[in-house]
N, C-alpha and C. Protein backbone atom coordinates (compact mmCIF):
# COMPACT_ATOMS: atom_id res chain seq x y z
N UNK A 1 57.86 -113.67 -82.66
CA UNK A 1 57.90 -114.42 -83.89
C UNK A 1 59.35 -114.75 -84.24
N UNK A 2 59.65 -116.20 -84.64
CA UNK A 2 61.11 -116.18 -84.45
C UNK A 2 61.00 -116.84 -86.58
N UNK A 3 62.10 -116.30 -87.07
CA UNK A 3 62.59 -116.41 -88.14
C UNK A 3 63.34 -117.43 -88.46
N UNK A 4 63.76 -118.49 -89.48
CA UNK A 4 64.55 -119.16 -89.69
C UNK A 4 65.59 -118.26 -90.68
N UNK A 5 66.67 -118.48 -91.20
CA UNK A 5 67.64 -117.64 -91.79
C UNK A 5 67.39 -117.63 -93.39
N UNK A 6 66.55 -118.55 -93.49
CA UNK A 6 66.40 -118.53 -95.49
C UNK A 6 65.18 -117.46 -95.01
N UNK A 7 64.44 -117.46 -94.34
CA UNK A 7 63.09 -116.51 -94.19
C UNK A 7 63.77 -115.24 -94.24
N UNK A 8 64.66 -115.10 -93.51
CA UNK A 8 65.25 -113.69 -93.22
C UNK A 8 66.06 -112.79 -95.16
N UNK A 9 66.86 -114.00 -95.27
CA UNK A 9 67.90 -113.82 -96.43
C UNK A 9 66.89 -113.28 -97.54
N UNK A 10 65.43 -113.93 -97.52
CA UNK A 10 64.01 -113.92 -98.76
C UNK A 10 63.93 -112.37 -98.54
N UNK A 11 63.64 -112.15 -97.07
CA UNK A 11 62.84 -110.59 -96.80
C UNK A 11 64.11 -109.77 -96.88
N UNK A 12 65.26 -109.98 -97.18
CA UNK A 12 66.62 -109.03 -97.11
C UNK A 12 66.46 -108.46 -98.83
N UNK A 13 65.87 -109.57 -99.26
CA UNK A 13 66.23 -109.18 -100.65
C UNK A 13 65.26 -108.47 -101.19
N UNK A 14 64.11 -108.33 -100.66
CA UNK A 14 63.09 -107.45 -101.02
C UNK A 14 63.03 -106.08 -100.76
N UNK A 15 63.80 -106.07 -99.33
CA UNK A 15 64.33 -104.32 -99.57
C UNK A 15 64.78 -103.70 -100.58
N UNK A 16 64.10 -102.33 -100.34
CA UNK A 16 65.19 -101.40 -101.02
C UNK A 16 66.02 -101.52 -101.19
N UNK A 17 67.21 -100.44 -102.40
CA UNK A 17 68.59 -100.39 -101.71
C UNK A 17 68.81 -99.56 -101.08
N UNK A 18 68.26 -98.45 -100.09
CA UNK A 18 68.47 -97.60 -98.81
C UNK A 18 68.15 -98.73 -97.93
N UNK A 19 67.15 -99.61 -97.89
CA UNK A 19 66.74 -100.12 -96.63
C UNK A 19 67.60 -101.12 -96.57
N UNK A 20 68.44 -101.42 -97.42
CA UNK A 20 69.50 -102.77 -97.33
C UNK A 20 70.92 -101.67 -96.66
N UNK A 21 71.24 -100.96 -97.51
CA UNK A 21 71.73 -100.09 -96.54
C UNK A 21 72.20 -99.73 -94.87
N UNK A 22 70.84 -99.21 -95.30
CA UNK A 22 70.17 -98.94 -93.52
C UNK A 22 70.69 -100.34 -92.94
N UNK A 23 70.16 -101.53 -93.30
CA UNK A 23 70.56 -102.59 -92.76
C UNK A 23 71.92 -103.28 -92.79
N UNK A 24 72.53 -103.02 -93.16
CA UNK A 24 74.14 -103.00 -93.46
C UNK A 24 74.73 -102.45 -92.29
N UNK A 25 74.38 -101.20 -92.13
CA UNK A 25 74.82 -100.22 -91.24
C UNK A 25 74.50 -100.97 -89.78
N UNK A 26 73.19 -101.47 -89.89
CA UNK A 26 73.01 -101.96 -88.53
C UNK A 26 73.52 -102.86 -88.02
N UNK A 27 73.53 -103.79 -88.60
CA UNK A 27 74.16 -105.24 -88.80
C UNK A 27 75.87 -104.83 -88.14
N UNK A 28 76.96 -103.81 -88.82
CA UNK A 28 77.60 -103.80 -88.40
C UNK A 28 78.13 -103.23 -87.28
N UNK A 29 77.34 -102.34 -86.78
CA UNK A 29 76.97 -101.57 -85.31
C UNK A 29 76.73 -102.67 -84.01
N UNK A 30 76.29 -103.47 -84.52
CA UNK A 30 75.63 -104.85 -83.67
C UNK A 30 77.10 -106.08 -83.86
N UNK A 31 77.56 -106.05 -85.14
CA UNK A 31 79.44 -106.48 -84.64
C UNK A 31 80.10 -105.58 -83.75
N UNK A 32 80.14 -104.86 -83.91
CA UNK A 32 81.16 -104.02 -83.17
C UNK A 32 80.90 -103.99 -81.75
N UNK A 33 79.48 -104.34 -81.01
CA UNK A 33 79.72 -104.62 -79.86
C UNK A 33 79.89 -105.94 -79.47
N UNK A 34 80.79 -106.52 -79.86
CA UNK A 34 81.25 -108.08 -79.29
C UNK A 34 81.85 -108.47 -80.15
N UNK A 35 82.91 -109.46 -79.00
CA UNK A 35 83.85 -110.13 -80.05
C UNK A 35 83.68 -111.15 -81.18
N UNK A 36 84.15 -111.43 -82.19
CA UNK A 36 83.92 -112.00 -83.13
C UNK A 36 84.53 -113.37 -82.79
N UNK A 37 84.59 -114.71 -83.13
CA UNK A 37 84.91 -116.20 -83.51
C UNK A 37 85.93 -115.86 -85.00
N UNK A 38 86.88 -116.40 -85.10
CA UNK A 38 87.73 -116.43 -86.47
C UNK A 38 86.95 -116.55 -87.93
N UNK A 39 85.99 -117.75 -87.35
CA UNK A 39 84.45 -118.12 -88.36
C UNK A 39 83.84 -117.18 -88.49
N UNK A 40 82.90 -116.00 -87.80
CA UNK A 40 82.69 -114.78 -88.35
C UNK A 40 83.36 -113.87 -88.09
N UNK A 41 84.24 -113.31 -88.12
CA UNK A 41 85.24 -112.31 -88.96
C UNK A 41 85.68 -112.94 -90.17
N UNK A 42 85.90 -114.06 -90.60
CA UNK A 42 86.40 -114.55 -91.90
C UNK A 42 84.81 -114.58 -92.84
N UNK A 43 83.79 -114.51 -92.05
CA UNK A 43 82.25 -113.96 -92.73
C UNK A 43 82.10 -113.23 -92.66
N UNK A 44 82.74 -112.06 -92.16
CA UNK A 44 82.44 -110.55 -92.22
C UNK A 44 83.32 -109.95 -93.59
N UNK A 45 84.72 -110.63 -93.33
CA UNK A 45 85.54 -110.52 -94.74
C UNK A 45 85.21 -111.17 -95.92
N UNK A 46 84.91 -112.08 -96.05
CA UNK A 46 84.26 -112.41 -96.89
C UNK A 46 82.74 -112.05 -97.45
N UNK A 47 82.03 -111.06 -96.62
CA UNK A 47 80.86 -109.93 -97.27
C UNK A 47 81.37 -108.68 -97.65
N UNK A 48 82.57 -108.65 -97.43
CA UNK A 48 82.78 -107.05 -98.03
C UNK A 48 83.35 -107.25 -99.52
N UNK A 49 84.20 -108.41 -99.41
CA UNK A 49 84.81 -108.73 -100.89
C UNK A 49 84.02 -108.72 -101.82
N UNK A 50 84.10 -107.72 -103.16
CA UNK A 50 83.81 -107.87 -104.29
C UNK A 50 83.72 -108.22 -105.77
N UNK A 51 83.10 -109.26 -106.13
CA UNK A 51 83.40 -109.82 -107.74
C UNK A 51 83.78 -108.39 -108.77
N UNK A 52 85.16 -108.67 -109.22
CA UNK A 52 85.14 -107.49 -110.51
C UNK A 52 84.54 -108.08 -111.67
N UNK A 53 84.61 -109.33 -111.63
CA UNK A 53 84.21 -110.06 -112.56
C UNK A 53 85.92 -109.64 -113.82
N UNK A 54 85.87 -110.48 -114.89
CA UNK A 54 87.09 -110.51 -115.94
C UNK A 54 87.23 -109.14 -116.68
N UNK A 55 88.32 -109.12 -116.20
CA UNK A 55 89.37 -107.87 -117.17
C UNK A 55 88.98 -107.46 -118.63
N UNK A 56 88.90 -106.18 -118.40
CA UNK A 56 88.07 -106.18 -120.10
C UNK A 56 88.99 -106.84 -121.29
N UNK A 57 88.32 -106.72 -122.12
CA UNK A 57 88.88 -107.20 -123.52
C UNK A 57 90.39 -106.34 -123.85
N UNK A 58 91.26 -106.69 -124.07
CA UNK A 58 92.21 -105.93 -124.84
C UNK A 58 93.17 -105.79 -123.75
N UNK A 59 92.79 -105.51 -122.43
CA UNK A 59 93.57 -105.19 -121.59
C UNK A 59 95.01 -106.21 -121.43
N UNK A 60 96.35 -105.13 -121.26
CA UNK A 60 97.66 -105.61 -121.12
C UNK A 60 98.10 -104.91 -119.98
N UNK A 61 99.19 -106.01 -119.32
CA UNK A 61 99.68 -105.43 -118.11
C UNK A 61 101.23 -105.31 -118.87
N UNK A 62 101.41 -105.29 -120.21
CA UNK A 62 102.53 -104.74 -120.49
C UNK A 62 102.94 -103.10 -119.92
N UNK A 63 104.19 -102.27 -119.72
CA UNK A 63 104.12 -101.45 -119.87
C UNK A 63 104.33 -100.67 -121.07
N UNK A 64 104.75 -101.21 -121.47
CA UNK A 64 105.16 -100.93 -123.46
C UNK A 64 103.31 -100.08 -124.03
N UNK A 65 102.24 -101.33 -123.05
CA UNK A 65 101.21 -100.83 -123.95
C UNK A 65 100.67 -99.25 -123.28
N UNK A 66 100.99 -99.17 -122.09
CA UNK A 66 100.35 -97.99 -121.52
C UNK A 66 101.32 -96.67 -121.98
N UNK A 67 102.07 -97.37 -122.05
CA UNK A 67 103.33 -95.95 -122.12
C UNK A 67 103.35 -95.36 -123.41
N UNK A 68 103.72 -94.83 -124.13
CA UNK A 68 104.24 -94.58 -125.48
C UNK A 68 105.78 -93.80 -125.17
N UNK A 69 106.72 -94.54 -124.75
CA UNK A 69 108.14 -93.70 -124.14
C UNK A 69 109.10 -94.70 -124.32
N UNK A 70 110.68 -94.76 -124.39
CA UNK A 70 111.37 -95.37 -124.54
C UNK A 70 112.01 -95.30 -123.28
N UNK A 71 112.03 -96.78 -123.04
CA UNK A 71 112.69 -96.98 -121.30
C UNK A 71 114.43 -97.00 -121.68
């Protein structure tokens, strides 16, 4: 039975999250034996990257605000 890739991506999402997991794990066991194209390794890096999504409210990258000390 052969799959098209939206069929696959549908049934990925219905897993668990152990069985997505599990499948994570496999997926990258199955890179690691062969070389990659620049195109997927730059898709492999680009699945690990994660949205933090925006900086909370209030937050300063002053140091004035973290510190309470006189430089």
């Amino acid at each position: 039975m052969a799959a098209n890739l939206q069929e696959v991506v549908r049934l990925a999402a219905e897993l668990t999250d152990d069985q997505k997991a599990e499948l994570v794990v496999w997926l990258l066991e199955r890179i690691a034996t062969r070389d990659l194209s620049v195109n997927e390794r730059l898709a492999v890096f680009d699945s690990m990257t994660i949205d933090l999504s925006a900086v909370l409210p209030g937050y300063s990258d002053r140091r004035e605000d973290w510190y309470d000390d006189a430089r």
